[in-house]
PDB file of N, CA and C in Angstrom:
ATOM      1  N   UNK A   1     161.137 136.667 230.080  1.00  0.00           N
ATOM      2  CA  UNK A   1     162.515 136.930 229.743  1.00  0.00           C
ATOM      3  C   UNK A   1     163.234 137.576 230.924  1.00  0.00           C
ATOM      4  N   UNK A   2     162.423 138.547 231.673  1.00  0.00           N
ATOM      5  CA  UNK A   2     163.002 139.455 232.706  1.00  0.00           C
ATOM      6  C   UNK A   2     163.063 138.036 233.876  1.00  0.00           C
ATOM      7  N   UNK A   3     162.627 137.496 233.789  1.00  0.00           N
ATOM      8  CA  UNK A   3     162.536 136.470 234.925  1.00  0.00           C
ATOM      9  C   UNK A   3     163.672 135.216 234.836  1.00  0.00           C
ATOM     10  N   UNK A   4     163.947 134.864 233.870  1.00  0.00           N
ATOM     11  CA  UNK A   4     165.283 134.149 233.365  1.00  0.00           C
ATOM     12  C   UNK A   4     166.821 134.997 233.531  1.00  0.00           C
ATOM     13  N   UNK A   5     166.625 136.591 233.141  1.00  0.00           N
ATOM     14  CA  UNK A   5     167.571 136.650 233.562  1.00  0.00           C
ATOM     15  C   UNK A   5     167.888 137.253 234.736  1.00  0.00           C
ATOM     16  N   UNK A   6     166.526 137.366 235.857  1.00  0.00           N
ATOM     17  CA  UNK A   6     167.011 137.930 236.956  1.00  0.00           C
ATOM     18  C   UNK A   6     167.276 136.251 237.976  1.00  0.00           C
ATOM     19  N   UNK A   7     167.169 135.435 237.099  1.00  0.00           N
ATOM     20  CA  UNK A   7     166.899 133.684 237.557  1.00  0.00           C
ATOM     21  C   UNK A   7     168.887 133.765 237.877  1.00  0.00           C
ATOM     22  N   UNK A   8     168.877 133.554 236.233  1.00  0.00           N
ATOM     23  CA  UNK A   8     170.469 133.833 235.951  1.00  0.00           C
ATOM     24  C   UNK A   8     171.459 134.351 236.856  1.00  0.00           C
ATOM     25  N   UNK A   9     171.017 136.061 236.852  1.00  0.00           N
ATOM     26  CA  UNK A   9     171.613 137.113 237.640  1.00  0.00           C
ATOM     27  C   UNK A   9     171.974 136.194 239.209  1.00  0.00           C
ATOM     28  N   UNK A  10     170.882 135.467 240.041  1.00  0.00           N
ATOM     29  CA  UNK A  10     170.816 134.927 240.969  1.00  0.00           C
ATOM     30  C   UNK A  10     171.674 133.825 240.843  1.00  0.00           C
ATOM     31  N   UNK A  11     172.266 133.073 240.018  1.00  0.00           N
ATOM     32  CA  UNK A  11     172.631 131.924 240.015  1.00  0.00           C
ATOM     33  C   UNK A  11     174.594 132.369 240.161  1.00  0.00           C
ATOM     34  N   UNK A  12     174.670 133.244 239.463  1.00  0.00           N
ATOM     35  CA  UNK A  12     175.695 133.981 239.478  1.00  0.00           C
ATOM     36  C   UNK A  12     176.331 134.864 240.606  1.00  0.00           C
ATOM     37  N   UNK A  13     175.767 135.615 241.034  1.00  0.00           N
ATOM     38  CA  UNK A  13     175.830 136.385 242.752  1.00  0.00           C
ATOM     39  C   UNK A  13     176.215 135.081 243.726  1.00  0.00           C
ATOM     40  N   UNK A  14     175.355 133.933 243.735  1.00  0.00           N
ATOM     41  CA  UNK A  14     175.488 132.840 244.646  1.00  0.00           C
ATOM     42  C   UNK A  14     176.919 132.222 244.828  1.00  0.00           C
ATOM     43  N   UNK A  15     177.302 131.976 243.269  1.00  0.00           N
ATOM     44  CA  UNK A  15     178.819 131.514 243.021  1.00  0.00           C
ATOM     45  C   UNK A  15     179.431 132.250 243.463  1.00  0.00           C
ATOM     46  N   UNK A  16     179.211 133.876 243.197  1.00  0.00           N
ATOM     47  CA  UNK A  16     180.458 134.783 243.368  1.00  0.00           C
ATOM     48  C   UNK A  16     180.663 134.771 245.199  1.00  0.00           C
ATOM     49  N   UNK A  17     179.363 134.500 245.881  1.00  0.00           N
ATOM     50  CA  UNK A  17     179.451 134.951 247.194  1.00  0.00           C
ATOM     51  C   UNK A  17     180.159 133.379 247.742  1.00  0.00           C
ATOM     52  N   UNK A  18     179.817 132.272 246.997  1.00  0.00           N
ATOM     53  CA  UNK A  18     180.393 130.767 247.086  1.00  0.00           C
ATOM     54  C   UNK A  18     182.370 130.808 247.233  1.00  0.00           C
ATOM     55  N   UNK A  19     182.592 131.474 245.500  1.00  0.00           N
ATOM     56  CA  UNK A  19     183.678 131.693 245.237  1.00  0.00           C
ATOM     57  C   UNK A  19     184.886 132.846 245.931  1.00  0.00           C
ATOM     58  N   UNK A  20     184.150 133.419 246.784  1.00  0.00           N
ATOM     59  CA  UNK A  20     184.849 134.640 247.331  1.00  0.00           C
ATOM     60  C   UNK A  20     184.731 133.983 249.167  1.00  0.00           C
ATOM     61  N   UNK A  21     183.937 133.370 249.364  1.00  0.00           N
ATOM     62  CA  UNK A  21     184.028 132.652 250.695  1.00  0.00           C
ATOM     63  C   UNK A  21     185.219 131.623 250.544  1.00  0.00           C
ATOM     64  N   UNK A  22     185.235 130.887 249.445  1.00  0.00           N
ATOM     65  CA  UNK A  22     186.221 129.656 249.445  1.00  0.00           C
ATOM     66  C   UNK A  22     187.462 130.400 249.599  1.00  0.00           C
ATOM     67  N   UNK A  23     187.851 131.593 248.345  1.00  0.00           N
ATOM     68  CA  UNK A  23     189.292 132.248 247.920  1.00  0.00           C
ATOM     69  C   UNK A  23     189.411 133.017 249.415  1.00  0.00           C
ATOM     70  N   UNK A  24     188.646 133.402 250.300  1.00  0.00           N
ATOM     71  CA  UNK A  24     189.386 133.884 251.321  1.00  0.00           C
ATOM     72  C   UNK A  24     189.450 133.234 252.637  1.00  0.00           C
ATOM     73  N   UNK A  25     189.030 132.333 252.323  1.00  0.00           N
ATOM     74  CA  UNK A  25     189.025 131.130 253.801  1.00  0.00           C
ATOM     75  C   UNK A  25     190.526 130.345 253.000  1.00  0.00           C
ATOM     76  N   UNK A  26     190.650 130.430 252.168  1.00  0.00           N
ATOM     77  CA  UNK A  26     191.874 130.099 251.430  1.00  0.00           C
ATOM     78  C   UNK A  26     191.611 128.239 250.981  1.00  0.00           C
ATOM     79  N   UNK A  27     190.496 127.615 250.885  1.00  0.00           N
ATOM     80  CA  UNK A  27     190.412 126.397 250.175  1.00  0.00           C
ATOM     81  C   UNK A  27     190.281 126.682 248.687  1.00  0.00           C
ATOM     82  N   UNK A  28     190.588 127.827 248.039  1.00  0.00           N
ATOM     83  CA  UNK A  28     190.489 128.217 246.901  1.00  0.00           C
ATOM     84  C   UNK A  28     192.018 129.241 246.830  1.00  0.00           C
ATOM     85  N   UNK A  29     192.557 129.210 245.482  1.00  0.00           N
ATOM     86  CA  UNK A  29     193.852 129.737 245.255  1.00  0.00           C
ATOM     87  C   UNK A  29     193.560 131.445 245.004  1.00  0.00           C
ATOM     88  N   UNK A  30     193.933 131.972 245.694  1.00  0.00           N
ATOM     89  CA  UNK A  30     193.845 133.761 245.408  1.00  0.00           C
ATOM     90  C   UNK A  30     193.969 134.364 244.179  1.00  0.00           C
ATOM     91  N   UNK A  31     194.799 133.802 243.133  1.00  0.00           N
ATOM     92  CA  UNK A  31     195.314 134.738 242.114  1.00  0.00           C
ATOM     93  C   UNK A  31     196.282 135.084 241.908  1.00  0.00           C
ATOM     94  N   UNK A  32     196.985 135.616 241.100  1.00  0.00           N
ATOM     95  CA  UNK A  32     198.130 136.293 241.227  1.00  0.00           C
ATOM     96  C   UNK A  32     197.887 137.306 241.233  1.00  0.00           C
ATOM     97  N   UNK A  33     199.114 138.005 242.469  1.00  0.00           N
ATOM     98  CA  UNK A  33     199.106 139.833 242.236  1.00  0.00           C
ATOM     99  C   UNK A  33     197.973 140.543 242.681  1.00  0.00           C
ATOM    100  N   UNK A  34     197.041 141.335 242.424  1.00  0.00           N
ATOM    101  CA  UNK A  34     196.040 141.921 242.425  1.00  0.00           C
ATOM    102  C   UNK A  34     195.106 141.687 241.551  1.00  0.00           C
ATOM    103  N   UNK A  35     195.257 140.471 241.305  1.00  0.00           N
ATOM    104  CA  UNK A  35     193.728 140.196 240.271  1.00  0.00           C
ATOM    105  C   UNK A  35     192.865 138.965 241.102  1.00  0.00           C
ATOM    106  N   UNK A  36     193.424 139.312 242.293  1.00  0.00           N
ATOM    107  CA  UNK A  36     192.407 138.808 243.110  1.00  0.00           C
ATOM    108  C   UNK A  36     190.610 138.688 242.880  1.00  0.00           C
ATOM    109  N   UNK A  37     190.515 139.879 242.541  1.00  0.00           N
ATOM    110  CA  UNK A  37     188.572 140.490 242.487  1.00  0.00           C
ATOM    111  C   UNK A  37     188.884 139.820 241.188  1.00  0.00           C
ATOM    112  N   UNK A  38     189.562 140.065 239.781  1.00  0.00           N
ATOM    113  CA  UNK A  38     188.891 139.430 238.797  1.00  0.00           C
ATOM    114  C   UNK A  38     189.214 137.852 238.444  1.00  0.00           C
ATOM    115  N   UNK A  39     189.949 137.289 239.370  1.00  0.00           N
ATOM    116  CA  UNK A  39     190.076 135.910 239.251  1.00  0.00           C
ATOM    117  C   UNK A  39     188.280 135.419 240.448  1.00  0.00           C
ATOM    118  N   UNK A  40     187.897 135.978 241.521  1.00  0.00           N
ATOM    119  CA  UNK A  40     186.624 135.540 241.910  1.00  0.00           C
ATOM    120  C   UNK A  40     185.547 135.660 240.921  1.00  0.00           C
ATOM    121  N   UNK A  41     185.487 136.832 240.291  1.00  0.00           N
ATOM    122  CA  UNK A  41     184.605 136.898 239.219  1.00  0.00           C
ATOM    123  C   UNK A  41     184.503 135.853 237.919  1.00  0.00           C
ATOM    124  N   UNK A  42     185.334 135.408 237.148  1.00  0.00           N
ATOM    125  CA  UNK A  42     185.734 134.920 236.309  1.00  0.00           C
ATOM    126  C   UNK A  42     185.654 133.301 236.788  1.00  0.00           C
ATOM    127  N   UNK A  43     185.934 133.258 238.237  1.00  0.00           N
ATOM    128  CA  UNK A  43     185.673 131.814 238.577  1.00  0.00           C
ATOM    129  C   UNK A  43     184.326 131.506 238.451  1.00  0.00           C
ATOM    130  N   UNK A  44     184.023 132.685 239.405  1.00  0.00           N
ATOM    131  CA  UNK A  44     182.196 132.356 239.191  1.00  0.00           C
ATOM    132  C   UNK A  44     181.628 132.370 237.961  1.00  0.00           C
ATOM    133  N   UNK A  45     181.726 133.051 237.309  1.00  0.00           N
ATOM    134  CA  UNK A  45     181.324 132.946 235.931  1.00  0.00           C
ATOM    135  C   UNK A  45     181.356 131.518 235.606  1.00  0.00           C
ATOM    136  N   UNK A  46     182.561 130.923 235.394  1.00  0.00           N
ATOM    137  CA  UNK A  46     182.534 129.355 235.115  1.00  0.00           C
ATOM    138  C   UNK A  46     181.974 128.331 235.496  1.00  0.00           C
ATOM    139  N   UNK A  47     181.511 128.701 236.874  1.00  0.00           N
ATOM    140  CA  UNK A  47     180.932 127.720 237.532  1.00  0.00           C
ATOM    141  C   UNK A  47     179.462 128.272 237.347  1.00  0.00           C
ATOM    142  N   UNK A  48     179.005 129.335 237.151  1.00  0.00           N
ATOM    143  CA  UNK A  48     177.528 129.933 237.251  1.00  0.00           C
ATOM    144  C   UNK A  48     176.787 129.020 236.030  1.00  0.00           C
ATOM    145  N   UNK A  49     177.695 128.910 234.529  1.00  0.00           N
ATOM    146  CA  UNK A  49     177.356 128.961 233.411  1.00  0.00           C
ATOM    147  C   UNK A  49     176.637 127.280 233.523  1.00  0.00           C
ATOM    148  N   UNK A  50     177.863 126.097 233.860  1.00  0.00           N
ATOM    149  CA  UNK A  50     176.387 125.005 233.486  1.00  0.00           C
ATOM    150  C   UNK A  50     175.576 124.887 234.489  1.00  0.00           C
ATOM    151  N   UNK A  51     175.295 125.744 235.440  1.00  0.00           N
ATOM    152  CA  UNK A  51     174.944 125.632 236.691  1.00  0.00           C
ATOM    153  C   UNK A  51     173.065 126.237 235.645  1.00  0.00           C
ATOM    154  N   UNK A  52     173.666 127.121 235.333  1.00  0.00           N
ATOM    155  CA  UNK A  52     172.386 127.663 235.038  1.00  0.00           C
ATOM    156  C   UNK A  52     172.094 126.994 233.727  1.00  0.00           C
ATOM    157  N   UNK A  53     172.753 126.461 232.891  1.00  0.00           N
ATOM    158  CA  UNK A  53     172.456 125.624 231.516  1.00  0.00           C
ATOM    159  C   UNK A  53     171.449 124.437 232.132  1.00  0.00           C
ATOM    160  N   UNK A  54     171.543 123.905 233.360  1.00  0.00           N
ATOM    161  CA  UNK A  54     171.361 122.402 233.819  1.00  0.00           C
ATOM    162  C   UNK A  54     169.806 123.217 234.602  1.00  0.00           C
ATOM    163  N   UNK A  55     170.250 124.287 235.654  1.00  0.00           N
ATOM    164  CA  UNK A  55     169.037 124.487 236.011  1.00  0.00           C
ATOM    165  C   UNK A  55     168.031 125.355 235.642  1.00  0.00           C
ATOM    166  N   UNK A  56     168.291 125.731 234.823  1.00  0.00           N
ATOM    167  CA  UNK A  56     167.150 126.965 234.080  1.00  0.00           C
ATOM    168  C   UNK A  56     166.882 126.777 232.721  1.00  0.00           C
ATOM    169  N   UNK A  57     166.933 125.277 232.144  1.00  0.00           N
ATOM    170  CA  UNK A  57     166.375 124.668 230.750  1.00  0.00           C
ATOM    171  C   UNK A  57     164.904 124.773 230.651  1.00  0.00           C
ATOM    172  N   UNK A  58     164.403 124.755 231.906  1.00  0.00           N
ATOM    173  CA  UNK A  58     163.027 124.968 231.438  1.00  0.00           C
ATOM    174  C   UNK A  58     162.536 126.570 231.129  1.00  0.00           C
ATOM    175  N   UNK A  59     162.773 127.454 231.973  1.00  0.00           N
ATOM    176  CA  UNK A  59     163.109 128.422 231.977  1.00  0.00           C
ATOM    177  C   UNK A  59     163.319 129.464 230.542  1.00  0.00           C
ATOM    178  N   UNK A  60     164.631 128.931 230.001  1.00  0.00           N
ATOM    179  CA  UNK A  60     165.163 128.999 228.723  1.00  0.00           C
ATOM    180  C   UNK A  60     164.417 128.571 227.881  1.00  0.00           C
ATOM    181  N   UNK A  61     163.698 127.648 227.976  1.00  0.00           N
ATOM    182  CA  UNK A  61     162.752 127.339 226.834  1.00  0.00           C
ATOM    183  C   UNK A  61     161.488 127.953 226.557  1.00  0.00           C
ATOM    184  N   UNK A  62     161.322 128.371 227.895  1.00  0.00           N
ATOM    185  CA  UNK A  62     159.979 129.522 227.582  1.00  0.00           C
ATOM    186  C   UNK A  62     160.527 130.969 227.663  1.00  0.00           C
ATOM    187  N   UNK A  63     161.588 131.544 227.145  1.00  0.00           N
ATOM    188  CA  UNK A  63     162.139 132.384 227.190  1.00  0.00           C
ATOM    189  C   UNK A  63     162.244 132.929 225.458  1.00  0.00           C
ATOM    190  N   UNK A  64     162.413 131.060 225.390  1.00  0.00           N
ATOM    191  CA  UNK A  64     162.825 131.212 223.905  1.00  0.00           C
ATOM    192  C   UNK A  64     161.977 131.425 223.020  1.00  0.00           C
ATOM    193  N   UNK A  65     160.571 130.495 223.527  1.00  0.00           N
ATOM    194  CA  UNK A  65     159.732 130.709 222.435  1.00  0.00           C
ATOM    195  C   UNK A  65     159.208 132.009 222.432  1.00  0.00           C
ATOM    196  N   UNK A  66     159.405 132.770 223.516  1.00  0.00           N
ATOM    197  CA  UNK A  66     158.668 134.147 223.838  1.00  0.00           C
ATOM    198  C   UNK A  66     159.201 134.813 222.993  1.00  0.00           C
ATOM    199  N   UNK A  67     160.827 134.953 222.570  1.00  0.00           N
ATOM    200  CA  UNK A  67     161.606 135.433 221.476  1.00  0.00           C
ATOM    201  C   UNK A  67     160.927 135.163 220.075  1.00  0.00           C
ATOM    202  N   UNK A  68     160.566 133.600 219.975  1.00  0.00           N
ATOM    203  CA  UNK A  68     160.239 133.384 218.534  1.00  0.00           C
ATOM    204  C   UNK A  68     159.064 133.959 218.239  1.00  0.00           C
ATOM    205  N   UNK A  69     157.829 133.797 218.944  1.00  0.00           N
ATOM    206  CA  UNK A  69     156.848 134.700 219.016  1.00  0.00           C
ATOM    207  C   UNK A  69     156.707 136.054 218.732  1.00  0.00           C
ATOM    208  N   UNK A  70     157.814 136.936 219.276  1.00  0.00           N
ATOM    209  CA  UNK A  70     157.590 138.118 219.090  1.00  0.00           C
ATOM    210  C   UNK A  70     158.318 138.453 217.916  1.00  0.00           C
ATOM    211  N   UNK A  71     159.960 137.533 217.040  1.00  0.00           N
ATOM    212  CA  UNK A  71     160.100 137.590 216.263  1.00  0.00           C
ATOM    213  C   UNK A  71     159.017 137.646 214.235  1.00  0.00           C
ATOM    214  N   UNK A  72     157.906 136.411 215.112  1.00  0.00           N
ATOM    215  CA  UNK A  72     157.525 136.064 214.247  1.00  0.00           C
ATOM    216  C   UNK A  72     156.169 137.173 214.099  1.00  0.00           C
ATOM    217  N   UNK A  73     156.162 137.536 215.032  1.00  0.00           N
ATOM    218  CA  UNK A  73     154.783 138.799 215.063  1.00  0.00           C
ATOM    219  C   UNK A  73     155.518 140.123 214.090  1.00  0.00           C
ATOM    220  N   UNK A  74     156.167 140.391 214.713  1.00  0.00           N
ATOM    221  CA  UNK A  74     157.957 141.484 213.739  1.00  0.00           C
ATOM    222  C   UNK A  74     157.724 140.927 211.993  1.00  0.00           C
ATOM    223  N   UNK A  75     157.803 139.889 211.719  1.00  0.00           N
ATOM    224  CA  UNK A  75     157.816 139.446 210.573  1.00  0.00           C
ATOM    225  C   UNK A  75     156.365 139.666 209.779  1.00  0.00           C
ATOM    226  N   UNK A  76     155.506 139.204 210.474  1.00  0.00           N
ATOM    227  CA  UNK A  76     154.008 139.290 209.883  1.00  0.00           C
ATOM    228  C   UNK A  76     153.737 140.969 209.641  1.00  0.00           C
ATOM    229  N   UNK A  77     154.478 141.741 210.872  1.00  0.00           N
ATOM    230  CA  UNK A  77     153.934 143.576 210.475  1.00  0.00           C
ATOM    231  C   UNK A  77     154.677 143.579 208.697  1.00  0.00           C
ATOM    232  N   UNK A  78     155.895 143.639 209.321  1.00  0.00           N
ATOM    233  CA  UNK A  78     157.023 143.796 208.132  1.00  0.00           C
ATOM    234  C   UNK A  78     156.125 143.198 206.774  1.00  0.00           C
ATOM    235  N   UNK A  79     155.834 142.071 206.486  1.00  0.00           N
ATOM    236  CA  UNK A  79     155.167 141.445 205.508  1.00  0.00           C
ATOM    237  C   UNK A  79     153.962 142.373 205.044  1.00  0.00           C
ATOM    238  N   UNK A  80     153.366 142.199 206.125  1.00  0.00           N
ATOM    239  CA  UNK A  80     151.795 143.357 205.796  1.00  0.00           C
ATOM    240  C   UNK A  80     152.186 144.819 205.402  1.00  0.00           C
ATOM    241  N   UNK A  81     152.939 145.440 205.967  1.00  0.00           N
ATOM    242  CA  UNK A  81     153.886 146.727 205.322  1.00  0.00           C
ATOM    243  C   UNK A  81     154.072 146.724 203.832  1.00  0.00           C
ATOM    244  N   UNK A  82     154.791 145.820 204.156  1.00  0.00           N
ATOM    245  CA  UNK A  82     155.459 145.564 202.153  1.00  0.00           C
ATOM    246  C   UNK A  82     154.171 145.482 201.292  1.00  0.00           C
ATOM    247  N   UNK A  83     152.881 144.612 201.782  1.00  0.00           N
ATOM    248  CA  UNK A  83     152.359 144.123 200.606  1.00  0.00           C
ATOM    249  C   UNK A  83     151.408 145.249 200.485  1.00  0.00           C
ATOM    250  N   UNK A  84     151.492 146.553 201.267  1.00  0.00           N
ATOM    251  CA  UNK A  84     150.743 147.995 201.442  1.00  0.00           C
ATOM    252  C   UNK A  84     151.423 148.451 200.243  1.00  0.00           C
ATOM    253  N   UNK A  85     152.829 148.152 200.906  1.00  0.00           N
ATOM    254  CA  UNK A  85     153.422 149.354 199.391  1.00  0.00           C
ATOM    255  C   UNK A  85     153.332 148.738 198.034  1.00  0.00           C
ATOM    256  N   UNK A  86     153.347 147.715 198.316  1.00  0.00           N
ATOM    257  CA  UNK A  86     153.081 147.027 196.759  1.00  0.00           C
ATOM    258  C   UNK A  86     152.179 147.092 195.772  1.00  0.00           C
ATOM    259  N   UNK A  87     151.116 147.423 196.963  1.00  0.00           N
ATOM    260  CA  UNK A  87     149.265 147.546 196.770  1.00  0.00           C
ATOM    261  C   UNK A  87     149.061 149.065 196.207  1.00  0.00           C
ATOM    262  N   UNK A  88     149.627 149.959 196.763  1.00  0.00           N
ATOM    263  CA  UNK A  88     149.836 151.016 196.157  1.00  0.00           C
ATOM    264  C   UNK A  88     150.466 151.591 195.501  1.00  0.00           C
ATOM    265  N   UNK A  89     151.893 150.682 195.054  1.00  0.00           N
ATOM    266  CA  UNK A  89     152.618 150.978 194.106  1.00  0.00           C
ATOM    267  C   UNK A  89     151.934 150.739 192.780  1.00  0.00           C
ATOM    268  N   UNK A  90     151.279 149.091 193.015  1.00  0.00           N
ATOM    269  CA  UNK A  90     150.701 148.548 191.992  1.00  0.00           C
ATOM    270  C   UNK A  90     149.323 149.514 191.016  1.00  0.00           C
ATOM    271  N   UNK A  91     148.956 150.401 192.300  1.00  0.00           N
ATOM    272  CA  UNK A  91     147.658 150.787 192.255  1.00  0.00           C
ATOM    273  C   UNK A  91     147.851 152.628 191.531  1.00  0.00           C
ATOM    274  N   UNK A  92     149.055 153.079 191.933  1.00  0.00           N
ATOM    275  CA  UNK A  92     149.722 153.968 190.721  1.00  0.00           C
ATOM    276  C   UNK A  92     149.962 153.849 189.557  1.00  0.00           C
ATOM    277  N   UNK A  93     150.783 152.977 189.363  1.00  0.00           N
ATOM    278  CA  UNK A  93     151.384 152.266 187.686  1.00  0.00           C
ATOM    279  C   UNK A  93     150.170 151.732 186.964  1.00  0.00           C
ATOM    280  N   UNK A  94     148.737 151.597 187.878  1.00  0.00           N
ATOM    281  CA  UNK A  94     147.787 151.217 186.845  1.00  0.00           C
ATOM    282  C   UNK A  94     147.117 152.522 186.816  1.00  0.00           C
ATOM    283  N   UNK A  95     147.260 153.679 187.464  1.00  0.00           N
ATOM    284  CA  UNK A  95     146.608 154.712 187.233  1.00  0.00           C
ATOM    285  C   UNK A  95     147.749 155.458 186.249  1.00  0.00           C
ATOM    286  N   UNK A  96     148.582 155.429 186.340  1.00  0.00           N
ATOM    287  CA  UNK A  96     149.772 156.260 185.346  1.00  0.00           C
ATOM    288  C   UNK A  96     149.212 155.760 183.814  1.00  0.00           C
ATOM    289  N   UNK A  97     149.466 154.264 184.041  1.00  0.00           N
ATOM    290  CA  UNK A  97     149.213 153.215 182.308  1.00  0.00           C
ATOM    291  C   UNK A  97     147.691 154.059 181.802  1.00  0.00           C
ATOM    292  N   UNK A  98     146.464 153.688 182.786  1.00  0.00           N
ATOM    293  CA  UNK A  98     145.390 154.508 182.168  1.00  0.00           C
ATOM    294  C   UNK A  98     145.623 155.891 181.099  1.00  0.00           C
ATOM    295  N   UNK A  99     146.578 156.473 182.352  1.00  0.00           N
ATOM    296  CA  UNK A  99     146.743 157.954 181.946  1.00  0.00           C
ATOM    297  C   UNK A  99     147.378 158.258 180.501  1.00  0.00           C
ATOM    298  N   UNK A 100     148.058 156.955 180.279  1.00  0.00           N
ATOM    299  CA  UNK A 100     149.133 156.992 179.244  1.00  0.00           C
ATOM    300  C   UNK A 100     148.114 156.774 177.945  1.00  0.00           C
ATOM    301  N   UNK A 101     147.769 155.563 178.447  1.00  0.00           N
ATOM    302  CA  UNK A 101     146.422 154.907 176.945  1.00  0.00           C
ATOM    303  C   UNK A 101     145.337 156.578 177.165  1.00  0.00           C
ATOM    304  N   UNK A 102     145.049 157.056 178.096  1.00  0.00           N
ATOM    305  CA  UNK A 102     143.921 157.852 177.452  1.00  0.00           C
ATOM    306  C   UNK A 102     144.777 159.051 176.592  1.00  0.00           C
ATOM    307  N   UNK A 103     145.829 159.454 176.945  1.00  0.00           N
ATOM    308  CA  UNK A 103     146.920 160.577 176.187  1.00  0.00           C
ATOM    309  C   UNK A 103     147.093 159.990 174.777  1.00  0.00           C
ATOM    310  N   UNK A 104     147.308 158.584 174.729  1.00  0.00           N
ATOM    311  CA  UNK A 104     147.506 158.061 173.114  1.00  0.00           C
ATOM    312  C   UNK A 104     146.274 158.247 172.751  1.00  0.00           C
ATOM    313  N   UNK A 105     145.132 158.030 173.325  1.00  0.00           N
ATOM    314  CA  UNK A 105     143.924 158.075 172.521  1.00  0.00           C
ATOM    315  C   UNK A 105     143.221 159.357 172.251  1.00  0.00           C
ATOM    316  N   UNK A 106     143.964 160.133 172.746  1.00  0.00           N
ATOM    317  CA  UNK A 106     143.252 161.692 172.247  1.00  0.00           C
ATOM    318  C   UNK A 106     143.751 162.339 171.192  1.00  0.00           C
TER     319      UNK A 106
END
């Protein structure tokens, strides 16, 4: 995961250093006003995004399952948790019921 998005991080810096070479050699339009810095940013961004959709699919896909994996490990504790308390909930209410039938029977 750390490796996808320091993949990412890289794909992004490249544009911005791409996009900030073009906007001040001037084959790229400056901005208006002083939003110079966030019109380079925002460009790059746009251009970073299918850049990295196209080149980091493989990437992303073992990123992903690493997510589902650890989701699904999360799920199995959670499950085993519950069926603890259940086990011992269950395992009270049959010691209470005892308690109850031996009180009627005395």
């Amino acid at each position: 995961m750390l490796r996808y998005t320091l993949m990412r991080f890289g794909i992004f810096v490249g544009c911005l250093l791409v996009v900030w070479g073009l906007v001040y050699s001037g084959l790229a339009p400056r901005g208006l006003g002083d939003s110079n810095g966030l019109w380079i940013v925002l460009l790059a961004l746009v251009l970073s995004a299918p850049i990295s959709l196209v080149v980091l699919r493989k990437q992303r896909d073992v990123a992903s399952e690493t997510i589902v994996r650890r989701v699904d490990r999360a799920k199995a504790g959670l499950a085993a948790n519950r069926s603890q308390e259940d086990d011992a909930d269950d395992g009270a209410r049959g010691t209470r019921e005892q308690d109850q039938e031996q009180a009627k029977a005395s």
